[in-house]
C-alpha atoms as a PDB file:
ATOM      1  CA  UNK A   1     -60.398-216.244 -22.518  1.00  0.00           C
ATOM      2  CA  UNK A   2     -56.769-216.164 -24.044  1.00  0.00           C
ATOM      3  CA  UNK A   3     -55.639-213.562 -26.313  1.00  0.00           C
ATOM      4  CA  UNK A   4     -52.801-214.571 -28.678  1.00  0.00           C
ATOM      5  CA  UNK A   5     -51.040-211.608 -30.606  1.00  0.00           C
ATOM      6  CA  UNK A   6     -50.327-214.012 -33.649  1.00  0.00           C
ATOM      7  CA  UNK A   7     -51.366-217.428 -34.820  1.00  0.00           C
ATOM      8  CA  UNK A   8     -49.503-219.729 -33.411  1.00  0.00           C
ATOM      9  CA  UNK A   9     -49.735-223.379 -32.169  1.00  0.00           C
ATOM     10  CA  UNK A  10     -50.812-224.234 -28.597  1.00  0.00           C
ATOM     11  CA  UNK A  11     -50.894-226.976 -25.857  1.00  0.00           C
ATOM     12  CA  UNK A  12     -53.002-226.705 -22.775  1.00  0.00           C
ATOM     13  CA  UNK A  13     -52.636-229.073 -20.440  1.00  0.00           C
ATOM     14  CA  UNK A  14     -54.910-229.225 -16.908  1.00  0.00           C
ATOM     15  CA  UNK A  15     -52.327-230.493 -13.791  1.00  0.00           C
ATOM     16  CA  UNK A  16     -53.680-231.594 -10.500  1.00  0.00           C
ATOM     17  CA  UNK A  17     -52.289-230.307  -7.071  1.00  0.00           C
ATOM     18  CA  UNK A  18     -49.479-233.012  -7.436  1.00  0.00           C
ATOM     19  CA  UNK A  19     -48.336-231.423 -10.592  1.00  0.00           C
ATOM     20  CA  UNK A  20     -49.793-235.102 -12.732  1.00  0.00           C
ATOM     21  CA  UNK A  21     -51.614-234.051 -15.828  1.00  0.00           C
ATOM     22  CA  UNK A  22     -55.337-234.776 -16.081  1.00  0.00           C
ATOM     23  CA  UNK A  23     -56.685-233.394 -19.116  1.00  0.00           C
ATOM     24  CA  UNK A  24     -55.305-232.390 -22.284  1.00  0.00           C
ATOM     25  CA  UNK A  25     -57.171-229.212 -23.643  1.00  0.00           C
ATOM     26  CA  UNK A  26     -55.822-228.394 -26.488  1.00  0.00           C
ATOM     27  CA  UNK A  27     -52.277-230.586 -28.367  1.00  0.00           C
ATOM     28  CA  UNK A  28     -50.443-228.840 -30.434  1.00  0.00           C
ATOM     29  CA  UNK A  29     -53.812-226.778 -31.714  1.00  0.00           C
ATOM     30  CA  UNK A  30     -53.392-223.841 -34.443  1.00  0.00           C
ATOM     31  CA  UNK A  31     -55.036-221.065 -32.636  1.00  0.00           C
ATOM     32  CA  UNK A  32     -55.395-217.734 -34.963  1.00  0.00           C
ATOM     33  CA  UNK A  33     -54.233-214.625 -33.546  1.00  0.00           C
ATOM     34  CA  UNK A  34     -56.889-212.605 -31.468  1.00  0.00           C
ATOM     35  CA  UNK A  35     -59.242-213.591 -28.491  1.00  0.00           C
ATOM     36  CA  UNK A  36     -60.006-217.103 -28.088  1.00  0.00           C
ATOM     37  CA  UNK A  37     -62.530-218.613 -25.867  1.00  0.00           C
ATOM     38  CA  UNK A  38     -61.972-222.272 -24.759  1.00  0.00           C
ATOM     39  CA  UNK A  39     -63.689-224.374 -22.575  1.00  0.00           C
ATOM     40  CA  UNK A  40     -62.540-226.590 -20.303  1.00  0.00           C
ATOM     41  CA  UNK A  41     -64.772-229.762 -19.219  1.00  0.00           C
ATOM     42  CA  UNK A  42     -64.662-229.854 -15.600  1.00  0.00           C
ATOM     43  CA  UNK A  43     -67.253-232.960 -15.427  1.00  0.00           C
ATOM     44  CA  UNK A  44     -65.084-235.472 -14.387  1.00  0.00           C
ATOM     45  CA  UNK A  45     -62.763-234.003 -12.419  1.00  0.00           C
ATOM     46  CA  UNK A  46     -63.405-233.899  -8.795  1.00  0.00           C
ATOM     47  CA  UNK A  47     -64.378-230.769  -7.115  1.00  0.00           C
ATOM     48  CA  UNK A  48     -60.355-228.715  -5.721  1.00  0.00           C
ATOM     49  CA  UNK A  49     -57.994-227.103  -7.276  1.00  0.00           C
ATOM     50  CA  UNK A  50     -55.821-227.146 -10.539  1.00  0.00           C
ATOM     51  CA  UNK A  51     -53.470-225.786 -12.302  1.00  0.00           C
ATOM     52  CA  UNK A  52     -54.104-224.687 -16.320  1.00  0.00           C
ATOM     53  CA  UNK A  53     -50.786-224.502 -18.517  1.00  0.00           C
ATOM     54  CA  UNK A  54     -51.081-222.716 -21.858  1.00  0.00           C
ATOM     55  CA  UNK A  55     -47.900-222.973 -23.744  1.00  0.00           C
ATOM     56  CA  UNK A  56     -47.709-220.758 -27.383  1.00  0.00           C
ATOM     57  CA  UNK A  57     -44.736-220.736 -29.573  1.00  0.00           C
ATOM     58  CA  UNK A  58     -42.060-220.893 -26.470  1.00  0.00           C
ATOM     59  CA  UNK A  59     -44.064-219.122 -24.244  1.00  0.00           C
ATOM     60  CA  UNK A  60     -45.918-220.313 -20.986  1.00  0.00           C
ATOM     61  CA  UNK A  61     -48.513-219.122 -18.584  1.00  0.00           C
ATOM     62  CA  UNK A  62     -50.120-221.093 -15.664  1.00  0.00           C
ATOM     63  CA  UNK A  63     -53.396-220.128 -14.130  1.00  0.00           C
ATOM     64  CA  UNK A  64     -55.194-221.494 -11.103  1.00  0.00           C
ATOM     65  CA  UNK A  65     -58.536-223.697 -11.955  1.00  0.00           C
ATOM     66  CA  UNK A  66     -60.889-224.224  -8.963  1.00  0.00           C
ATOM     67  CA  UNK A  67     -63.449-226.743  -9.716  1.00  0.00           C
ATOM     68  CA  UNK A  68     -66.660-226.517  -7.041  1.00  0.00           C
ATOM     69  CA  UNK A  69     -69.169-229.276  -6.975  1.00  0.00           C
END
């Protein structure tokens, strides 16, 4: 759950351990403002740990992403 304080366009990108991107979430997606609930789909990557990048309007967070089997 992300909460954006106004609409704004948004990338979210899952990274391996190595930093490589595996999944693209979201590209350049117009989010509105508020809570937003978006799922990632974890099937095909193998079980470890990730990294989730969420970038809005020239911000950035990163979040940890542990996938179990």
């Amino acid at each position: 759950m992300i909460e954006l304080p106004t609409a704004a366009r948004v990338d979210m990108i899952v990274f391996d351990m190595m930093g490589r991107p595996v999944q693209r979430v979201l590209t350049n997606e117009n989010l509105l403002a508020g809570e937003q609930q978006i799922r990632i789909d974890t099937d095909f990557l193998a079980a470890g740990n990730y990294f989730v990048m969420l970038r809005a309007e020239g911000a950035s967070l990163v979040q940890k992403l542990i996938v179990g089997e």
